[in-house]
N, C-alpha and C. Protein backbone atom coordinates (compact mmCIF):
# COMPACT_ATOMS: atom_id res chain seq x y z
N UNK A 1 4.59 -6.56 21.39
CA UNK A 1 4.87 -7.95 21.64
C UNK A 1 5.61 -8.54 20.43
N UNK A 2 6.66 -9.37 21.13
CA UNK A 2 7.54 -9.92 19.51
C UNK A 2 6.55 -10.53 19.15
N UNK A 3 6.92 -10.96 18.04
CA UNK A 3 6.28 -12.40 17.10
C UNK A 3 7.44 -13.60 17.47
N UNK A 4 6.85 -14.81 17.34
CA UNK A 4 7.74 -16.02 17.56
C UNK A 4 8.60 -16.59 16.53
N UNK A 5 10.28 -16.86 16.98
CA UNK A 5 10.87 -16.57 15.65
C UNK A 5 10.41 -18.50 14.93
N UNK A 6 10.45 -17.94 13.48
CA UNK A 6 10.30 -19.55 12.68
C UNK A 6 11.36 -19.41 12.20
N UNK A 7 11.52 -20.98 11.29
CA UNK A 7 12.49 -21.74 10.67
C UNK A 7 12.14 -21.97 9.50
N UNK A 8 12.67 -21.37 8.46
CA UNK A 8 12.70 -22.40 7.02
C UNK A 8 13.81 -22.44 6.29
N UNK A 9 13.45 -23.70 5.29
CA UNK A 9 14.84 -23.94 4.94
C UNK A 9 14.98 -23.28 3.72
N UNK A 10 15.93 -22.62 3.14
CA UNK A 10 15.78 -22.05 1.50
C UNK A 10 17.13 -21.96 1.06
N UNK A 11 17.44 -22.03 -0.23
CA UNK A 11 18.91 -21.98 -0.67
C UNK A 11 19.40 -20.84 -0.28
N UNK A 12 20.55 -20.78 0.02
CA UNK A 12 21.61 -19.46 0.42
C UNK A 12 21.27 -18.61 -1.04
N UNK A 13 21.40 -19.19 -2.43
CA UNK A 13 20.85 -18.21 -3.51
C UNK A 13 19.93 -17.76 -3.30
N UNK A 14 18.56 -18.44 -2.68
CA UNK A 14 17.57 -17.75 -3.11
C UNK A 14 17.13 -16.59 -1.79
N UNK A 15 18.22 -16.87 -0.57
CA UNK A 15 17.74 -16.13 0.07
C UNK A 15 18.45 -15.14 0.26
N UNK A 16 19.65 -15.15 -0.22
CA UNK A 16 20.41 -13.93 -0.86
C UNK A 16 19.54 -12.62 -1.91
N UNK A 17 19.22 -13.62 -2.91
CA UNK A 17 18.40 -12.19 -4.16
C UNK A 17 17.30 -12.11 -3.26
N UNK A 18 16.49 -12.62 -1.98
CA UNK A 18 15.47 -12.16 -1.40
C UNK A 18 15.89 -11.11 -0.59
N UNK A 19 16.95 -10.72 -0.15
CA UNK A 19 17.51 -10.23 0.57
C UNK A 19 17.64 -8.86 -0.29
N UNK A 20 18.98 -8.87 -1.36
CA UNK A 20 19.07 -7.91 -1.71
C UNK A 20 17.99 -7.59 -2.23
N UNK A 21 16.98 -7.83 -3.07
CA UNK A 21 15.14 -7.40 -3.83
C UNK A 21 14.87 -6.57 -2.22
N UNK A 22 14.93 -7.09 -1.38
CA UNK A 22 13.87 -6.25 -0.25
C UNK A 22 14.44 -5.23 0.43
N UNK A 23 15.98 -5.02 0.33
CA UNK A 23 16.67 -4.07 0.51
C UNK A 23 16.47 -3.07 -0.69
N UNK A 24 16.52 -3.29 -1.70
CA UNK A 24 16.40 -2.43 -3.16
C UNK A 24 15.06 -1.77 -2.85
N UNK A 25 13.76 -2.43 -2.41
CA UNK A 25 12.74 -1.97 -1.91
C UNK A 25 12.29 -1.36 -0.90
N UNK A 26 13.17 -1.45 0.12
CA UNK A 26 13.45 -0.63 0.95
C UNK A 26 12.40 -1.66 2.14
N UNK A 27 12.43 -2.58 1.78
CA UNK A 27 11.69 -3.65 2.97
C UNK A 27 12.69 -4.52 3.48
N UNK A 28 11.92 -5.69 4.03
CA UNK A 28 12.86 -7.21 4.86
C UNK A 28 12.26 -8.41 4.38
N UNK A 29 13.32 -8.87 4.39
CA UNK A 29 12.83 -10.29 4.10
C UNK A 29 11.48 -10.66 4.84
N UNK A 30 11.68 -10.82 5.77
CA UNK A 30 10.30 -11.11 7.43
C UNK A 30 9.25 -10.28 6.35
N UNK A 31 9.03 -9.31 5.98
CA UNK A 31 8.04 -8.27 5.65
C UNK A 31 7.79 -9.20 4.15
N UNK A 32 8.15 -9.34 3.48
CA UNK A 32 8.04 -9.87 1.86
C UNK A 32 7.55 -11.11 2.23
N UNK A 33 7.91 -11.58 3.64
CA UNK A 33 7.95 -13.30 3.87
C UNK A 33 6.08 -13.57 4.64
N UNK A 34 6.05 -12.21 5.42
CA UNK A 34 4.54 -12.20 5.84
C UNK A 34 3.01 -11.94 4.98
N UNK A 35 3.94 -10.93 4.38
CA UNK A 35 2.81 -10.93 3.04
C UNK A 35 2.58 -11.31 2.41
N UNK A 36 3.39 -12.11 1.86
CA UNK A 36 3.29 -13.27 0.85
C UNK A 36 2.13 -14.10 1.82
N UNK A 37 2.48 -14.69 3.01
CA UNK A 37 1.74 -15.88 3.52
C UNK A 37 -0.04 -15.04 3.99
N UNK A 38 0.36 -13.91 4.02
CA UNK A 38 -1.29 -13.44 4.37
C UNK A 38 -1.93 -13.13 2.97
N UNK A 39 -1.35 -13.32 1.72
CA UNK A 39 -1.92 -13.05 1.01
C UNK A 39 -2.45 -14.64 0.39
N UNK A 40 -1.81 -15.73 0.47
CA UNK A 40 -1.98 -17.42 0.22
C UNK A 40 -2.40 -17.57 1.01
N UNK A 41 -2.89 -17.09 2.06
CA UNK A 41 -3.75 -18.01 3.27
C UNK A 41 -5.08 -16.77 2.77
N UNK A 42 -5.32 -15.53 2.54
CA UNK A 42 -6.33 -14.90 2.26
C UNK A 42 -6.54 -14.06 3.39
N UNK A 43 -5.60 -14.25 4.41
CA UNK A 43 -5.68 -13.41 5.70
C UNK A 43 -4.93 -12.42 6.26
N UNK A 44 -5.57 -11.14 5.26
CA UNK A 44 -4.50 -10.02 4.98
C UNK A 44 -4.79 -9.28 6.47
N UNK A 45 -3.47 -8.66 6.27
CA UNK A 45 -3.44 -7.71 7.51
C UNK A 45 -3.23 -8.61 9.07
N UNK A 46 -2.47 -9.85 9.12
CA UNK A 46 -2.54 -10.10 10.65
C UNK A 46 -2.11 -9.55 11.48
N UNK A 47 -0.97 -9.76 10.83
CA UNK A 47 0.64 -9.65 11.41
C UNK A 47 0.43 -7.93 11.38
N UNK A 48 0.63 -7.55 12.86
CA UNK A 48 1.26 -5.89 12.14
C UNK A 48 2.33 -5.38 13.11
N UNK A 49 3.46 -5.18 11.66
CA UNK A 49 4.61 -4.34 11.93
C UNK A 49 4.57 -3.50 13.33
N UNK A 50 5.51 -3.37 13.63
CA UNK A 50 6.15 -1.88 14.43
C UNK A 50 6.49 -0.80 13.57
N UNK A 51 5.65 0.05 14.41
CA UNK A 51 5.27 1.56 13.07
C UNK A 51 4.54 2.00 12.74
N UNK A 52 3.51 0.07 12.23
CA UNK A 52 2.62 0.31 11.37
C UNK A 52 1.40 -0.26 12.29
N UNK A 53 1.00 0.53 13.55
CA UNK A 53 -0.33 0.33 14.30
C UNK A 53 -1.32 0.92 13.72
């Protein structure tokens, strides 16, 4: 099942070096962008990838 797409607003800079950082890492933005929020909300593991069942 998809996930529902969101909206935020962020500078073209900053979402550029987010971009290339998660490519260098071999991740996605979406992926850097979920973990971050399950880790500030304390609610790890919601969200799970395709792949990663």
């Amino acid at each position: 099942m998809a996930t529902p797409l969101r909206n935020i607003r962020v500078s073209d800079e900053l979402w550029q070096a987010a971009q290339a950082k998660a490519a260098q890492d071999g991740t996605t933005v979406t992926r850097v962008i979920v973990e971050a929020l399950e880790a500030y909300t304390g609610a790890d593991k919601i969200h799970v990838f395709p792949g990663n069942r």
